[in-house]
C-alpha atoms as a PDB file:
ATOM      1  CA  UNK A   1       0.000   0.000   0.000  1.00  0.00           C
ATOM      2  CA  UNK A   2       1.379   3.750  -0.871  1.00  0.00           C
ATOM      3  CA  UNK A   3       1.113   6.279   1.435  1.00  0.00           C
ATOM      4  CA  UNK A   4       0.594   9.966   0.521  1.00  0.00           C
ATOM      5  CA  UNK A   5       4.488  10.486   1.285  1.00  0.00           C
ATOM      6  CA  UNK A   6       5.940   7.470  -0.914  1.00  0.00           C
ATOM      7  CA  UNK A   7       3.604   9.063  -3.975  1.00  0.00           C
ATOM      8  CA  UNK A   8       5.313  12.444  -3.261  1.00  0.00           C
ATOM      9  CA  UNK A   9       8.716  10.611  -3.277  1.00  0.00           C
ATOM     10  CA  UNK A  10       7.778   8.532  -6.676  1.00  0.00           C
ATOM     11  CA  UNK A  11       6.752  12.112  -8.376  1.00  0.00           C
ATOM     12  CA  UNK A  12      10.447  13.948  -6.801  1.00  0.00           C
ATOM     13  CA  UNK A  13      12.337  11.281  -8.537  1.00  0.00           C
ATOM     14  CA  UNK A  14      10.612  11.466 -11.581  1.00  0.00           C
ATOM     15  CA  UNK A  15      10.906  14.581 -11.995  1.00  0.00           C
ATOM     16  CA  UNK A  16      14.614  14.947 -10.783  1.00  0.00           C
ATOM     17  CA  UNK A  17      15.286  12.338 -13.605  1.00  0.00           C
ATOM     18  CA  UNK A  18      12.906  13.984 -16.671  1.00  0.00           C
ATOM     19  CA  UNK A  19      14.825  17.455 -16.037  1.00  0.00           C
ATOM     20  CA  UNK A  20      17.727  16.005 -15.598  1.00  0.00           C
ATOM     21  CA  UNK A  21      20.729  16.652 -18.716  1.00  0.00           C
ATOM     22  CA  UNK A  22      21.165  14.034 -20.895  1.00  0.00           C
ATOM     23  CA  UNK A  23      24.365  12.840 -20.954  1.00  0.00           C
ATOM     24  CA  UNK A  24      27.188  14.010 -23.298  1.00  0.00           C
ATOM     25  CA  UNK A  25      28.389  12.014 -26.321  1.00  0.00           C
ATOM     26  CA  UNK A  26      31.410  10.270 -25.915  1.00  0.00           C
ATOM     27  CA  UNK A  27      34.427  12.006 -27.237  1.00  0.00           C
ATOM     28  CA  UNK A  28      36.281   8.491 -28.401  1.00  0.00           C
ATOM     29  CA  UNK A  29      36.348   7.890 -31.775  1.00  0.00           C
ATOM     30  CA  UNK A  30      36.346   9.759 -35.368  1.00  0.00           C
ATOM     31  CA  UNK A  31      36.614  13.538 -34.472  1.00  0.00           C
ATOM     32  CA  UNK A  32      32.883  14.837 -35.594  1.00  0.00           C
ATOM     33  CA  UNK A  33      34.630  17.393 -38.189  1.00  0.00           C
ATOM     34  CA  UNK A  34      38.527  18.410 -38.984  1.00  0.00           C
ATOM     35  CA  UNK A  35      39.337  21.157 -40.602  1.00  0.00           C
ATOM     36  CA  UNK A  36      40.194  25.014 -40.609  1.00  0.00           C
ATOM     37  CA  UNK A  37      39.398  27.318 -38.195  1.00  0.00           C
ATOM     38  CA  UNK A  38      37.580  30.205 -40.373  1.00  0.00           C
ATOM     39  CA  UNK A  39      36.592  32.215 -37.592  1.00  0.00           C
ATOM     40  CA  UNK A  40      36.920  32.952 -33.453  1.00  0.00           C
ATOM     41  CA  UNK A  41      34.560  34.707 -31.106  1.00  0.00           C
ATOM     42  CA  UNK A  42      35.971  34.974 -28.125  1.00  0.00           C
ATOM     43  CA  UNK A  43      33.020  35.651 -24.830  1.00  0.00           C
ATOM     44  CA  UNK A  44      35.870  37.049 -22.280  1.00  0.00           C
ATOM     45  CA  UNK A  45      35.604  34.412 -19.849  1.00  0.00           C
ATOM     46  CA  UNK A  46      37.255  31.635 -21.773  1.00  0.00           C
ATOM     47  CA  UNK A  47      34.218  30.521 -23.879  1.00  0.00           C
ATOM     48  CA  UNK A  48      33.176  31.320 -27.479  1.00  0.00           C
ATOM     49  CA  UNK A  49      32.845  30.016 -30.424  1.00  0.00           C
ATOM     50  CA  UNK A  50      34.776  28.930 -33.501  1.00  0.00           C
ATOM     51  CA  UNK A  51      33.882  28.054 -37.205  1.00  0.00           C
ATOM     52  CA  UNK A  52      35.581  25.061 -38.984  1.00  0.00           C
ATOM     53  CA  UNK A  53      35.591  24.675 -42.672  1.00  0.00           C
ATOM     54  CA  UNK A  54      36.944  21.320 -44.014  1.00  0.00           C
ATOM     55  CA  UNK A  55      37.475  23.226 -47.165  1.00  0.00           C
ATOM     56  CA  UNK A  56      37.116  26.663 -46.370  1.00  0.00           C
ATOM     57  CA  UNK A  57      37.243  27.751 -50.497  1.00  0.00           C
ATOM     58  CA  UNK A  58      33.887  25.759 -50.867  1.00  0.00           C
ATOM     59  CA  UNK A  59      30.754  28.566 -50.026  1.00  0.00           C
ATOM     60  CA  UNK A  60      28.467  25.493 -49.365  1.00  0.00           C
ATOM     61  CA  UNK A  61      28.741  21.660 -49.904  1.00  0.00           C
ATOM     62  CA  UNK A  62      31.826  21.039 -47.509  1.00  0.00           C
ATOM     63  CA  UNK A  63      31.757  20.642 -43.876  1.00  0.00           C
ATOM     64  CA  UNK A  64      31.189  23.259 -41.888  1.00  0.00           C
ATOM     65  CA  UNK A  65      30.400  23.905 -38.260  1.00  0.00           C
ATOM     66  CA  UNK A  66      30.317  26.442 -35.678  1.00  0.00           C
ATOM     67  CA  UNK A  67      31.588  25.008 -32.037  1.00  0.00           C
ATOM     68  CA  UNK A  68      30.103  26.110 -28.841  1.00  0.00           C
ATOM     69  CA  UNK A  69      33.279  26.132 -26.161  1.00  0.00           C
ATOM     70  CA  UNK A  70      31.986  25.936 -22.788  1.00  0.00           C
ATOM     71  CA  UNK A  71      34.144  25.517 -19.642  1.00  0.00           C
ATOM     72  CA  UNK A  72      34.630  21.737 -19.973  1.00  0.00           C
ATOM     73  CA  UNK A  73      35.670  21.666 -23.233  1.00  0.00           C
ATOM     74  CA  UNK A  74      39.114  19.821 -23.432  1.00  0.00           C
ATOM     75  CA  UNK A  75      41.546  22.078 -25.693  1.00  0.00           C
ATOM     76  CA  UNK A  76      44.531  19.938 -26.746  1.00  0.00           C
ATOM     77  CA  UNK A  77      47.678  20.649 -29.367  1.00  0.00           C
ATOM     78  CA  UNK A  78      49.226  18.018 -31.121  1.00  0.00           C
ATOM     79  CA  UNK A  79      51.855  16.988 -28.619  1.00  0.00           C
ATOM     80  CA  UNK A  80      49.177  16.468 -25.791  1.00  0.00           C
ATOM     81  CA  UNK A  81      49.762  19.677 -23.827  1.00  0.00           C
ATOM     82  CA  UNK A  82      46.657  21.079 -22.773  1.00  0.00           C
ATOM     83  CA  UNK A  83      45.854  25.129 -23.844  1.00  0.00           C
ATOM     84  CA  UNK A  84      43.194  27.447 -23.280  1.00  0.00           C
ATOM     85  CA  UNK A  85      40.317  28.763 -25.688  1.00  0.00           C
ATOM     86  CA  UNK A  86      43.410  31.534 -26.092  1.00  0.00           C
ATOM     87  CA  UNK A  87      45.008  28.776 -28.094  1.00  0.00           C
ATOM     88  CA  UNK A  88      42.723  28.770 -30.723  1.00  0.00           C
ATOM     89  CA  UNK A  89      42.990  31.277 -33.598  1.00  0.00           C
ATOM     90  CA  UNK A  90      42.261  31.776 -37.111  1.00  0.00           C
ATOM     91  CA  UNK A  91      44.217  29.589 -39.978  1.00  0.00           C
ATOM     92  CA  UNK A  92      44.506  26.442 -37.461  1.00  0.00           C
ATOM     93  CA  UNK A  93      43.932  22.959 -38.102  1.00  0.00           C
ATOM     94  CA  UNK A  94      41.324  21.250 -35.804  1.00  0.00           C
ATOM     95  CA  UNK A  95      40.025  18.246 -34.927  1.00  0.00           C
ATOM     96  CA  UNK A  96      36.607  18.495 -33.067  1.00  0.00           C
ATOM     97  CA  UNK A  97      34.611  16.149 -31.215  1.00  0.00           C
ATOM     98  CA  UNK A  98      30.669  17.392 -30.529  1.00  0.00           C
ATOM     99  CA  UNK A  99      29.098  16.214 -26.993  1.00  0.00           C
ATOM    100  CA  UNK A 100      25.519  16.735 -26.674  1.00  0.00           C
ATOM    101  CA  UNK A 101      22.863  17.092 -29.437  1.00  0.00           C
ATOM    102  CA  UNK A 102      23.914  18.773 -32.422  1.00  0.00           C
ATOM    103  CA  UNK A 103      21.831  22.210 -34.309  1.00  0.00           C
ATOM    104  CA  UNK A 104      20.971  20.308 -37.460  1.00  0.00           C
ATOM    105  CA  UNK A 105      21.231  23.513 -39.945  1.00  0.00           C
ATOM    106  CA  UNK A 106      24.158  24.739 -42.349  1.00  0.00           C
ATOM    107  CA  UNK A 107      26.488  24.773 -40.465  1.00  0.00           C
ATOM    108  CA  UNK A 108      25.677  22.235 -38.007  1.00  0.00           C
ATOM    109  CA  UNK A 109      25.759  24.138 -35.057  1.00  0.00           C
ATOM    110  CA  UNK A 110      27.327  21.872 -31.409  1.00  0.00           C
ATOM    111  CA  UNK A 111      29.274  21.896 -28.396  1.00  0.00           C
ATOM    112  CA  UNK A 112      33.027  20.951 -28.422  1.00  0.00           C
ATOM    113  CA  UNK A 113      33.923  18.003 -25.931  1.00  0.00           C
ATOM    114  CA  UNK A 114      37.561  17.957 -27.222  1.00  0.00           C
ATOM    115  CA  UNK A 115      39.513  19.838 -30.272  1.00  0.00           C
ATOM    116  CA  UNK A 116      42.902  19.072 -30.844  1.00  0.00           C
ATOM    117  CA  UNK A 117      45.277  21.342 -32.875  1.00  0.00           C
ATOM    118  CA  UNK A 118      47.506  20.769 -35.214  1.00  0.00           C
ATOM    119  CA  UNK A 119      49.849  23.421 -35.718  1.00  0.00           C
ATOM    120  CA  UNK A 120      52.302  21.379 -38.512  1.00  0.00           C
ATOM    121  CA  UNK A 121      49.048  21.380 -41.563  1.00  0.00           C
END
């Protein structure tokens, strides 16, 4: 038999776990795009967002995707060493990795888990 206060309990947790964030992609695997960085908006408090062209001559047809990077977002060059958003700059190769659900539009609009930059292409 329920009580009044095990119904209340039942409607907390279900609740809690509608509203609760789904959780983030995994970041193994194929990098979700790779390309040029085209463009950098930087927020001030070490977020922003960059564009990333996989063949930044192409005005439509190629790859392209503007990345969301939020506090957790795991900026790496290619030796390993982690940098900052400050890293990032126009001209750079990247390799990105999208967590969470992705803006389906052109360009496909998503949050960076990792990016990894190559300075050497």
């Amino acid at each position: 038999m329920r009580t009044p206060h095990s119904a209340l309990v039942l409607l907390v947790v279900a609740l809690a776990t509608a509203c609760a964030p789904a959780a983030p992609r995994s970041v193994a695997g194929p990098p979700s795009i790779e390309g040029r960085i085209t463009a950098v908006e930087r927020s001030g408090d070490g977020t922003g967002t960059i564009r990333v062209e996989a063949n930044p001559s192409e005005r439509s047809g190629s790859d392209k995707a503007v990345v969301r990077i939020t506090p957790s977002t795991e900026i790496q060059q290619g030796d390993s060493a982690r940098v900052n958003f400050n890293a990032l700059s126009k001209g750079l190769w990247a390799r990105v990795w999208f967590v969470g659900p992705v803006r389906e539009s052109y360009p496909v609009q998503a949050d960076a888990g990792r990016i990894e930059i190559d300075p050497t292409r």
